[in-house]
PDB file of N, CA and C in Angstrom:
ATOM      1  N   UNK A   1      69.236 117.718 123.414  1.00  0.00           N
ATOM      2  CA  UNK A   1      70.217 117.958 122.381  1.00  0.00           C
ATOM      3  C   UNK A   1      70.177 116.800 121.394  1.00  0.00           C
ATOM      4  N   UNK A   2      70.023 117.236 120.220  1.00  0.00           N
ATOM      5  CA  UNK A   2      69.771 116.022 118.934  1.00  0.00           C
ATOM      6  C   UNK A   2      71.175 116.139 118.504  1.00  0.00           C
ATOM      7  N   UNK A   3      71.894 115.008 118.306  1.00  0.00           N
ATOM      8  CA  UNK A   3      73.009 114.868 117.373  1.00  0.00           C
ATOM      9  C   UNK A   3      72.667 114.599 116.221  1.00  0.00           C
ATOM     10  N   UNK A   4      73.570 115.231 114.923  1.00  0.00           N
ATOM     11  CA  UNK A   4      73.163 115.171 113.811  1.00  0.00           C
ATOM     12  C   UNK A   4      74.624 114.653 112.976  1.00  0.00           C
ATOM     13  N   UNK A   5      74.451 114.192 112.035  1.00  0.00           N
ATOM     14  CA  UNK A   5      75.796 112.831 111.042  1.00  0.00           C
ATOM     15  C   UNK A   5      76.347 114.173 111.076  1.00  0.00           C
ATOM     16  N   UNK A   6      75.858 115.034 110.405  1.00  0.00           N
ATOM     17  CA  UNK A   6      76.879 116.243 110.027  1.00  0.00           C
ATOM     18  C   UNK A   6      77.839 116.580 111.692  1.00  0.00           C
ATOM     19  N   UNK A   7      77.415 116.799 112.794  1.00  0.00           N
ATOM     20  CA  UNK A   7      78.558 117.156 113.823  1.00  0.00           C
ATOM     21  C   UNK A   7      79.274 115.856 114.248  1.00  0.00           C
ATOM     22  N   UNK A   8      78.869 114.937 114.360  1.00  0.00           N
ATOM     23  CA  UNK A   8      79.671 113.536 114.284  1.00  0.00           C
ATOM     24  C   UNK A   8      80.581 113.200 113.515  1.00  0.00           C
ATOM     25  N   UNK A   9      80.466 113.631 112.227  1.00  0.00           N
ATOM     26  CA  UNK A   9      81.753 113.850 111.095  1.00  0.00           C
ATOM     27  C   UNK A   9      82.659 114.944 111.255  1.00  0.00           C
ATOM     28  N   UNK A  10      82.430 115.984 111.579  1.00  0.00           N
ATOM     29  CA  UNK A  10      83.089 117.344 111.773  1.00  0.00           C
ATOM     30  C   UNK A  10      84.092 117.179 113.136  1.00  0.00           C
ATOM     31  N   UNK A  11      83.340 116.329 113.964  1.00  0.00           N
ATOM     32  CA  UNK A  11      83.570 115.782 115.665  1.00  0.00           C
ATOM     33  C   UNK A  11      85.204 114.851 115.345  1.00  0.00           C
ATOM     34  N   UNK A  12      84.923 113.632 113.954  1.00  0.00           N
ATOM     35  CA  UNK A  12      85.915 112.880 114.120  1.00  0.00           C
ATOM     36  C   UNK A  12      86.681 113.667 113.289  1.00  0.00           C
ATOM     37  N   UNK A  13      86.418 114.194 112.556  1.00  0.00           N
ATOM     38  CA  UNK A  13      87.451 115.425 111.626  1.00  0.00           C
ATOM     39  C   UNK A  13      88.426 116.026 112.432  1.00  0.00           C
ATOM     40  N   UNK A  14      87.764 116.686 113.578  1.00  0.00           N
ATOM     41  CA  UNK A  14      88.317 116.979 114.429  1.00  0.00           C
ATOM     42  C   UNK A  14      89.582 116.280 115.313  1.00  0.00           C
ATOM     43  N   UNK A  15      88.765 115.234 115.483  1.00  0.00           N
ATOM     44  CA  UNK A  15      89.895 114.643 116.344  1.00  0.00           C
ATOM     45  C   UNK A  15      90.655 113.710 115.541  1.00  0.00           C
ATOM     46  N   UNK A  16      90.517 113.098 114.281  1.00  0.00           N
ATOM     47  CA  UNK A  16      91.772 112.618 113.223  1.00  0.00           C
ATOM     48  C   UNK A  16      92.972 114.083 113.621  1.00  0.00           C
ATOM     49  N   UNK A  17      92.307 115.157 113.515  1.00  0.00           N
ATOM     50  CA  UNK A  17      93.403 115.830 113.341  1.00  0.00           C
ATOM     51  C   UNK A  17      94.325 116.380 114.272  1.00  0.00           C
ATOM     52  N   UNK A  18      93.278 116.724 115.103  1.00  0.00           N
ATOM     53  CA  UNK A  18      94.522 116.625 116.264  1.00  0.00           C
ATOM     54  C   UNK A  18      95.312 115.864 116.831  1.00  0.00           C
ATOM     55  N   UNK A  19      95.333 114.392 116.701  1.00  0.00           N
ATOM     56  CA  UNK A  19      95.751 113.465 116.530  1.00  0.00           C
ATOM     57  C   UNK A  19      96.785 113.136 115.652  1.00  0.00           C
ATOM     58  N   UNK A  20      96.672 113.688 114.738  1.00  0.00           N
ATOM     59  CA  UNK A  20      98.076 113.959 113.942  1.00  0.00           C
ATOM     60  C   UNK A  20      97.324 112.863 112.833  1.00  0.00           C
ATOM     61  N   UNK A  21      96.583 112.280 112.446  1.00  0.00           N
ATOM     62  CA  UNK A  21      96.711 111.451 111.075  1.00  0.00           C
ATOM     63  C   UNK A  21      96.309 109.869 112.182  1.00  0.00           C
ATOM     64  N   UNK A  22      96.326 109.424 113.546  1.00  0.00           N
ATOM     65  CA  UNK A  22      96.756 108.123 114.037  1.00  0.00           C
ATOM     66  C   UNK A  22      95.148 107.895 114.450  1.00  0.00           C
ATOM     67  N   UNK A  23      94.804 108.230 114.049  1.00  0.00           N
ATOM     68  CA  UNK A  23      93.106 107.510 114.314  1.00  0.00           C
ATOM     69  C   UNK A  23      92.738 106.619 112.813  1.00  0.00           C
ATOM     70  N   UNK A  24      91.936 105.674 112.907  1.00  0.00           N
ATOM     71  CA  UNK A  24      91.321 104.638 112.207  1.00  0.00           C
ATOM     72  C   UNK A  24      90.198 105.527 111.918  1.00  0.00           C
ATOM     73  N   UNK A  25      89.816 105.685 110.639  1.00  0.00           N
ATOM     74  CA  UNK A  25      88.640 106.173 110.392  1.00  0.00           C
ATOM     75  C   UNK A  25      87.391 105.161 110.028  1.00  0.00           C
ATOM     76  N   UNK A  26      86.789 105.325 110.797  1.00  0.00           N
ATOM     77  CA  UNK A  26      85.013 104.566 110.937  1.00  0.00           C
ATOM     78  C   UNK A  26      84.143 104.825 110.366  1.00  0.00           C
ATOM     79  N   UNK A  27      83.409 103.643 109.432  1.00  0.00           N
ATOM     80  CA  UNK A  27      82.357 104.171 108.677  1.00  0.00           C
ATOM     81  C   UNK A  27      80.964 104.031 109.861  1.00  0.00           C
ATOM     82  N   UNK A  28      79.551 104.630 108.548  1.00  0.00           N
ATOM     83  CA  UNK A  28      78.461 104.214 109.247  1.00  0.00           C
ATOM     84  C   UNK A  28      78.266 102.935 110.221  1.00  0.00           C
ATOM     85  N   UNK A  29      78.009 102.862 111.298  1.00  0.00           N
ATOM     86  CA  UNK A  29      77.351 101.995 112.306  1.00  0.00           C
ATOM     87  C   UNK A  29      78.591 101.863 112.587  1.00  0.00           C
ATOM     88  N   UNK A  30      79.950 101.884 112.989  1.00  0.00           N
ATOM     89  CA  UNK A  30      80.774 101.572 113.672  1.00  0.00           C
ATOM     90  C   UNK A  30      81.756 100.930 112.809  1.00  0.00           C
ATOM     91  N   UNK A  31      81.184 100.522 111.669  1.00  0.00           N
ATOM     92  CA  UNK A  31      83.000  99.640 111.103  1.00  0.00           C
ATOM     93  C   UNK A  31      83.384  99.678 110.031  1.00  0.00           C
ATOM     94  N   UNK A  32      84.927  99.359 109.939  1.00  0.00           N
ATOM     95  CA  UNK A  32      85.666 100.119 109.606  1.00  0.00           C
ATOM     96  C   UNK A  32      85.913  99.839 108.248  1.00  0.00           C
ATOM     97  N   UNK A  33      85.721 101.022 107.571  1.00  0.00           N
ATOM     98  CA  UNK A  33      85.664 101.254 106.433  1.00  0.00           C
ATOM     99  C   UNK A  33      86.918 101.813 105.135  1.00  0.00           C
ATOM    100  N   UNK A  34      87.142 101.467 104.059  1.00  0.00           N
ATOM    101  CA  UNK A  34      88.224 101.758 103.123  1.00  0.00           C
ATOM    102  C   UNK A  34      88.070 103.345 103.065  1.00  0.00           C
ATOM    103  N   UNK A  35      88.694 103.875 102.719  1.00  0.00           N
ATOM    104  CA  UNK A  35      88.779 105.401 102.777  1.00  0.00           C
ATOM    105  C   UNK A  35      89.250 106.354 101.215  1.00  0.00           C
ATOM    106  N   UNK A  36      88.329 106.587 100.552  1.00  0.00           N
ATOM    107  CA  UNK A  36      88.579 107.018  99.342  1.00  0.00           C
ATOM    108  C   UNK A  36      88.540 108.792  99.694  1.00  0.00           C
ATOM    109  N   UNK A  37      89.370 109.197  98.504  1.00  0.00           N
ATOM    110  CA  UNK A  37      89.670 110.525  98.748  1.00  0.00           C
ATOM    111  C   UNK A  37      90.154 110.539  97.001  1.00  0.00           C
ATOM    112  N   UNK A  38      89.384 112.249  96.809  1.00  0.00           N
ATOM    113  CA  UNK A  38      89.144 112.594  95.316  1.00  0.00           C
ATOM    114  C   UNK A  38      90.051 114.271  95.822  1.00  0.00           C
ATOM    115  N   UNK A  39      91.360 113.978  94.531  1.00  0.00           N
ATOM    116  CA  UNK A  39      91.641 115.470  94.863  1.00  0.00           C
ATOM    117  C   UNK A  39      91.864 115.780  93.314  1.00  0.00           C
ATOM    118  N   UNK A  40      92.225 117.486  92.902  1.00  0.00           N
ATOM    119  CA  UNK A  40      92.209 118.349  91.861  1.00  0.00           C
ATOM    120  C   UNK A  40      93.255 119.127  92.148  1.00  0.00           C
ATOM    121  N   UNK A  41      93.528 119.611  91.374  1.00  0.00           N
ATOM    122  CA  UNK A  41      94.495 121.025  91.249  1.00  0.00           C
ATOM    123  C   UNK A  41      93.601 121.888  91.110  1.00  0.00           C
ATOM    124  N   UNK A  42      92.562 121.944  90.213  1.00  0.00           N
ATOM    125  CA  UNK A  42      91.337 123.335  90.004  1.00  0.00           C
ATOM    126  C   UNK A  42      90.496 123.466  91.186  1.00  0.00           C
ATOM    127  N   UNK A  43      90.450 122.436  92.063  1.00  0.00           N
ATOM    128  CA  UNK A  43      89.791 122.887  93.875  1.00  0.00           C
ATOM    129  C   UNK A  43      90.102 122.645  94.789  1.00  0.00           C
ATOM    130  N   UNK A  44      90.858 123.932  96.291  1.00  0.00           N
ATOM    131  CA  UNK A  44      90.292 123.179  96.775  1.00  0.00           C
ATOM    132  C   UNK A  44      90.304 122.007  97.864  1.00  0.00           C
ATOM    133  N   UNK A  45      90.591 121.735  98.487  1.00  0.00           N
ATOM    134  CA  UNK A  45      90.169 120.061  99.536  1.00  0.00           C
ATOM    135  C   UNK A  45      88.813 120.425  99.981  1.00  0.00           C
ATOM    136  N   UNK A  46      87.904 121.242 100.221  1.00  0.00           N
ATOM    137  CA  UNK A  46      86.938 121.323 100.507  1.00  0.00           C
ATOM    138  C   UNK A  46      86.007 121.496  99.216  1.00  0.00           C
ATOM    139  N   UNK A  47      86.195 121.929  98.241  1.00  0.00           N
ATOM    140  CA  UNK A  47      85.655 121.982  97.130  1.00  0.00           C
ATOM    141  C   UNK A  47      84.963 121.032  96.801  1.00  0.00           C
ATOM    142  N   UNK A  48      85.493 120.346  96.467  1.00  0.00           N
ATOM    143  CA  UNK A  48      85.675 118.878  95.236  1.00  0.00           C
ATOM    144  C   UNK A  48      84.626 118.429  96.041  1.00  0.00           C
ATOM    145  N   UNK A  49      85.520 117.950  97.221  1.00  0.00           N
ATOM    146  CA  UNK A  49      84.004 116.876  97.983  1.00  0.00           C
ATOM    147  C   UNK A  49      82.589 117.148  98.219  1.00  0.00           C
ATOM    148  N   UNK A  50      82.489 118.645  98.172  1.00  0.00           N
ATOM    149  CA  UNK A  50      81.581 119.533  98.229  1.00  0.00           C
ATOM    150  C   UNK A  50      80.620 118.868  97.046  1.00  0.00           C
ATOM    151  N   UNK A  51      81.575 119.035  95.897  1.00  0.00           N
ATOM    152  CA  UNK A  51      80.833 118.808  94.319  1.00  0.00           C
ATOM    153  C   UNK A  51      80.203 117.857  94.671  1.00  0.00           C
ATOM    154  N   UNK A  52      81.056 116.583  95.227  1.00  0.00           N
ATOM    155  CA  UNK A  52      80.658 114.989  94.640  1.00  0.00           C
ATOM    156  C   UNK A  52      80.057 114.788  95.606  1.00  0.00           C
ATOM    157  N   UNK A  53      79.978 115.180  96.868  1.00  0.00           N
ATOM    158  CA  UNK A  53      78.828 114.847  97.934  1.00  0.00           C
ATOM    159  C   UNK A  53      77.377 115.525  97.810  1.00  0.00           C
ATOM    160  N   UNK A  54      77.542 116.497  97.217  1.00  0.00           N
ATOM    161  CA  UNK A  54      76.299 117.602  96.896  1.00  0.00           C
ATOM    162  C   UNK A  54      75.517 117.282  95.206  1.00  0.00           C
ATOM    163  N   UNK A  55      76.507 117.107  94.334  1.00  0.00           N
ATOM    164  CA  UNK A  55      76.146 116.854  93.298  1.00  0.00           C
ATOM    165  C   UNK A  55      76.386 115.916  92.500  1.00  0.00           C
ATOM    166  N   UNK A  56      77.422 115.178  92.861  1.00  0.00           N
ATOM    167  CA  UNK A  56      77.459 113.609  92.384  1.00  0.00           C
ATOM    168  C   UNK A  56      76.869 112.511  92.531  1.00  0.00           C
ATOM    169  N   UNK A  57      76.071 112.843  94.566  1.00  0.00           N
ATOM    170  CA  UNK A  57      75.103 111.907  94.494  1.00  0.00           C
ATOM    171  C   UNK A  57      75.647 110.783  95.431  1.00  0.00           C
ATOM    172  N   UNK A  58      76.833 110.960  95.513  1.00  0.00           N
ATOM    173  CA  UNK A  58      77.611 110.013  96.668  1.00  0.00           C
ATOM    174  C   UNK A  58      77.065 108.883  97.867  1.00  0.00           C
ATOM    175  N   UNK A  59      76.875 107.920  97.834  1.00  0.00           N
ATOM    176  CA  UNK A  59      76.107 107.334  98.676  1.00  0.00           C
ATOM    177  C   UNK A  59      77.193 106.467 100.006  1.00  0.00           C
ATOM    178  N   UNK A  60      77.976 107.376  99.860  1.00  0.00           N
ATOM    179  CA  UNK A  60      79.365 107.156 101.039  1.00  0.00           C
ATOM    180  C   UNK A  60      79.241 108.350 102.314  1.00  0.00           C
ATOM    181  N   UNK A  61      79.722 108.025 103.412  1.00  0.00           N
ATOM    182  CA  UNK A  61      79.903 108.910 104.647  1.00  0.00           C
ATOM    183  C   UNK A  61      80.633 109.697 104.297  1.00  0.00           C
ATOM    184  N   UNK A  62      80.935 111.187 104.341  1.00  0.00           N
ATOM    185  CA  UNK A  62      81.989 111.973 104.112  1.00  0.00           C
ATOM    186  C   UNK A  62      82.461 112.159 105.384  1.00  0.00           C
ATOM    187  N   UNK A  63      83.993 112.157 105.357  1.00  0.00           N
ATOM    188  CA  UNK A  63      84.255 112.462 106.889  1.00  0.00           C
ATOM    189  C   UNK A  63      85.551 113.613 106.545  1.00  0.00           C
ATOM    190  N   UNK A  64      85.366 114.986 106.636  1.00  0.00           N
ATOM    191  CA  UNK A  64      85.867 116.221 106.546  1.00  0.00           C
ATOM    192  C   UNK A  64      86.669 115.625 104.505  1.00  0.00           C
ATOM    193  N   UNK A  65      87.787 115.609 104.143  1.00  0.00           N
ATOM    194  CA  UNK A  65      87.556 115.283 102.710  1.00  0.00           C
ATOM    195  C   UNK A  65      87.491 113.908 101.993  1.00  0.00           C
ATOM    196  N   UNK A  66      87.402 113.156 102.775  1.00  0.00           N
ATOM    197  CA  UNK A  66      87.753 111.750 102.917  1.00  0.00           C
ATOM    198  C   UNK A  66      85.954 111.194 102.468  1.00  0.00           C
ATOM    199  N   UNK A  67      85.784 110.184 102.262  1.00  0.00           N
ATOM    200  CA  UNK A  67      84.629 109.431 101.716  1.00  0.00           C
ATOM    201  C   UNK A  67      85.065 108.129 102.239  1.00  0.00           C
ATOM    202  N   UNK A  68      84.262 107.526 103.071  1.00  0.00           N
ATOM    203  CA  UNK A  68      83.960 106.153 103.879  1.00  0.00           C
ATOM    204  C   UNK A  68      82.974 105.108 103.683  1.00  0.00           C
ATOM    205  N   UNK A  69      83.261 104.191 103.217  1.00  0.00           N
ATOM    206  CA  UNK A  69      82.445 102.872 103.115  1.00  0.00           C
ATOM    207  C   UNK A  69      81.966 101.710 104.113  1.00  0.00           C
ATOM    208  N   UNK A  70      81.300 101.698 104.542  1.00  0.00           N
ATOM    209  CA  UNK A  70      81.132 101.343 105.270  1.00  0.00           C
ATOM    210  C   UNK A  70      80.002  99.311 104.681  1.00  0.00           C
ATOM    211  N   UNK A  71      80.053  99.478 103.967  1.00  0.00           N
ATOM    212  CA  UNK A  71      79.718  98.327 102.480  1.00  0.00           C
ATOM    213  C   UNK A  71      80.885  97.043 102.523  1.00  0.00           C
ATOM    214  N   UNK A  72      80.007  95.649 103.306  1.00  0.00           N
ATOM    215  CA  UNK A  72      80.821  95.132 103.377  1.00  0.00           C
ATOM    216  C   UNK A  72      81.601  94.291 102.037  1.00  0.00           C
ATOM    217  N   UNK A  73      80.566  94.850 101.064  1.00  0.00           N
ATOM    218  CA  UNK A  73      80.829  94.209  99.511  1.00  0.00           C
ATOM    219  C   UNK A  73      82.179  95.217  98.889  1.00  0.00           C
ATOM    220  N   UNK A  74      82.797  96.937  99.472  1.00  0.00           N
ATOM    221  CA  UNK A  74      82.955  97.040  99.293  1.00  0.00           C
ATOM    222  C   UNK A  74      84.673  96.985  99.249  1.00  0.00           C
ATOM    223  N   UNK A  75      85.383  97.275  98.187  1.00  0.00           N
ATOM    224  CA  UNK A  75      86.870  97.356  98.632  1.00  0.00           C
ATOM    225  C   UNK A  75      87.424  97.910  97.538  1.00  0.00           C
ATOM    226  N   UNK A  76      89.194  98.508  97.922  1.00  0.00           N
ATOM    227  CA  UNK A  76      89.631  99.417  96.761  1.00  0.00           C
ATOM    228  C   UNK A  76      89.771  98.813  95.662  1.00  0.00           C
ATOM    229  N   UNK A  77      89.748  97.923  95.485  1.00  0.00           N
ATOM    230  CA  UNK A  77      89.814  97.323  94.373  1.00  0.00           C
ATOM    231  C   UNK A  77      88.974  96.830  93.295  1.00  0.00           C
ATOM    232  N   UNK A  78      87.713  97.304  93.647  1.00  0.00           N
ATOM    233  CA  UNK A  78      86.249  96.649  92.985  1.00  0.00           C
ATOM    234  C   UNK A  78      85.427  97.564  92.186  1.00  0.00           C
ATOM    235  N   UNK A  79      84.711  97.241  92.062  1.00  0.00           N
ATOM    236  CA  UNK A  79      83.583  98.017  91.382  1.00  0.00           C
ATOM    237  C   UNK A  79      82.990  99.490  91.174  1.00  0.00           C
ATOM    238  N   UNK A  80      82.802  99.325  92.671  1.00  0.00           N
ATOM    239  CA  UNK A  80      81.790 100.558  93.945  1.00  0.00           C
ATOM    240  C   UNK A  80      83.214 101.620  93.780  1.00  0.00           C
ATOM    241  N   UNK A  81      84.683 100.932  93.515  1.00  0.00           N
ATOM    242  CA  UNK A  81      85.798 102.475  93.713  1.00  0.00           C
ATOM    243  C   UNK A  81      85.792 102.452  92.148  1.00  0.00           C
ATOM    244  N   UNK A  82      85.450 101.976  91.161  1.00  0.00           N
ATOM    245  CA  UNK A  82      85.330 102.405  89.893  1.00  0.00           C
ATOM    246  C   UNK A  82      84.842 103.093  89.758  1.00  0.00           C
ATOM    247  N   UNK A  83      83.107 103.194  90.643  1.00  0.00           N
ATOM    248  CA  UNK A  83      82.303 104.064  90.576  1.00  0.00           C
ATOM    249  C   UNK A  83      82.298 105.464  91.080  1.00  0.00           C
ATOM    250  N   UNK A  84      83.460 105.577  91.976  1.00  0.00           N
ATOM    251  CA  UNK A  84      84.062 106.581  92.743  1.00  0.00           C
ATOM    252  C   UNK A  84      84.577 107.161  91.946  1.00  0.00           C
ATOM    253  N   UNK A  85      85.749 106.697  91.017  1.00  0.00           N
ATOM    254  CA  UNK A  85      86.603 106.761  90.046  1.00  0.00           C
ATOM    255  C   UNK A  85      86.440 107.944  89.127  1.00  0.00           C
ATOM    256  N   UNK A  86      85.005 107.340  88.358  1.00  0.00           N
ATOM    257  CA  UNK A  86      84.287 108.035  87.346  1.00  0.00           C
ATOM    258  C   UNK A  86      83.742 109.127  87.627  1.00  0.00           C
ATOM    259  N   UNK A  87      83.163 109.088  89.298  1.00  0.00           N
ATOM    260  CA  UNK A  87      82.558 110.354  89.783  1.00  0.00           C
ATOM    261  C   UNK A  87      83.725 111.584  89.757  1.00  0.00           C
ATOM    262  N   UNK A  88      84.713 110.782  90.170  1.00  0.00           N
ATOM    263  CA  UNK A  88      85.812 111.805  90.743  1.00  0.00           C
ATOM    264  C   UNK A  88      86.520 112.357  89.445  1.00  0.00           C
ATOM    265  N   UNK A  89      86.246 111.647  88.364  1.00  0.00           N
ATOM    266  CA  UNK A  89      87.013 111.876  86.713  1.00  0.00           C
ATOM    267  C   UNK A  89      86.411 113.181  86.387  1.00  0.00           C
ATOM    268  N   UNK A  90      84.638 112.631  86.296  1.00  0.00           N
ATOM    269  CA  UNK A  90      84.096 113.734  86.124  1.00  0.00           C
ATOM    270  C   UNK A  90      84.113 115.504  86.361  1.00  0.00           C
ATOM    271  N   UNK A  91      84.504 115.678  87.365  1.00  0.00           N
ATOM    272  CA  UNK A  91      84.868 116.607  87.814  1.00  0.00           C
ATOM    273  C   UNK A  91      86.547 117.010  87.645  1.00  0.00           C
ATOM    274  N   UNK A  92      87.237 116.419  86.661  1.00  0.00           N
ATOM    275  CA  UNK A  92      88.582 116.210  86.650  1.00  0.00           C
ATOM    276  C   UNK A  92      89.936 116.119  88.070  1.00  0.00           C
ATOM    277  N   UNK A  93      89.248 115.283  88.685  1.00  0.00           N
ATOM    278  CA  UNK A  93      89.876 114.821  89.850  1.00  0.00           C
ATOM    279  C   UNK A  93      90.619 113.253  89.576  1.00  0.00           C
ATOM    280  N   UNK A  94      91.220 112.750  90.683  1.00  0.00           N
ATOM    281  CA  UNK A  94      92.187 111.913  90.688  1.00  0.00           C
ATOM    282  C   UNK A  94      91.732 110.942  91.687  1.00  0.00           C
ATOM    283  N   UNK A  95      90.929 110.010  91.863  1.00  0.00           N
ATOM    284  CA  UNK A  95      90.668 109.096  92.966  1.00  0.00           C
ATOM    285  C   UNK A  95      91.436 108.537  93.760  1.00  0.00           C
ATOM    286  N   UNK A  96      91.608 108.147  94.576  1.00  0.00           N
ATOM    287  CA  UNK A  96      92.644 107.391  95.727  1.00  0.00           C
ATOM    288  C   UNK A  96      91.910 106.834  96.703  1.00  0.00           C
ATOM    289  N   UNK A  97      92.002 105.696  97.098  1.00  0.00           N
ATOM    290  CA  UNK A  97      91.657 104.631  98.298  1.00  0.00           C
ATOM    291  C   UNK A  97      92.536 103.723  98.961  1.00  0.00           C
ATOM    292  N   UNK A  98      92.260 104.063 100.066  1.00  0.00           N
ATOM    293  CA  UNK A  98      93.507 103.335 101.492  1.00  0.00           C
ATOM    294  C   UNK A  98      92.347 101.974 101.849  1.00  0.00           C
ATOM    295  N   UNK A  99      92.754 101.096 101.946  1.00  0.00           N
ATOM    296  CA  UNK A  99      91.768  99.914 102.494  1.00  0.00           C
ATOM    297  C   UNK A  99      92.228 100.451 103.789  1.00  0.00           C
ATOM    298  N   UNK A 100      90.901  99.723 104.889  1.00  0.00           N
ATOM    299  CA  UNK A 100      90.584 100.045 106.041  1.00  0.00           C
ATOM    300  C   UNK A 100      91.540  98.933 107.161  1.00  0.00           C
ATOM    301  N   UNK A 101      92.193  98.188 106.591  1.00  0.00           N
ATOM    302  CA  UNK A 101      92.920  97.565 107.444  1.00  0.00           C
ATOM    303  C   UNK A 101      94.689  97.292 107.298  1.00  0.00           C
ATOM    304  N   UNK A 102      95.101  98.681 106.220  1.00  0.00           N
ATOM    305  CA  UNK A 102      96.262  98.818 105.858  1.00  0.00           C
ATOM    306  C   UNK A 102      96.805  99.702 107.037  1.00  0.00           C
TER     307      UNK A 102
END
C-alpha cells in the first residue's frame, strides 16, 4: 500500500474535524506551520482552493481548505502571505492567516 500527500491531507481533514477545530495543523515534514485560508462569496469552500491550488500555482500544502507553510522564512505577516494575498485577490477572494503558534 503506497500512501499518497493527497490521503494524508484528506486523513488530517478528517480528523481536524472530528475533533471539533482542537488539532494543530502540520505542515510538510512535520512542523508546524501558519495557516492561510482564501474565502469568496462567488465559491464555494471547496472551490476557491481548488482555483488557487490547481491554477494559481500554490507552492503551499493544502490541507482540506486551509493552505500550510511549512517555510521557516515564512509568517503572516511577510512577504510569502502578500503573495497569498494577491493570489487570493485575483480570484476576488479575501486572504486570512492564523500563525501556527497562536
Amino acid at each position: 500500500m503506497q500512501v499518497s500527500l493527497y490521503s494524508i491531507t484528506v486523513g488530517l481533514c478528517l480528523f481536524h474535524t472530528v475533533l471539533g477545530g482542537s488539532v494543530t495543523l502540520v505542515g510538510p515534514g512535520g512542523t508546524a506551520g501558519d495557516v492561510m485560508t482564501c474565502v469568496n462569496d462567488n465559491y464555494d469552500d471547496k472551490q476557491l482552493p481548488d482555483i488557487l491550488q490547481y491554477g494559481g500555482g500554490l507552492q503551499y500544502a493544502r490541507i482540506g481548505n486551509n493552505f500550510v507553510s511549512a517555510d521557516f522564512q515564512f509568517s503572516c505577516g511577510n512577504e510569502k502571505f502578500d503573495d497569498f494575498q494577491i493570489q487570493c485577490r485575483a480570484f476576488g477572494g479575501a486572504g486570512t492567516c492564523k500563525p501556527a503558534l497562536s
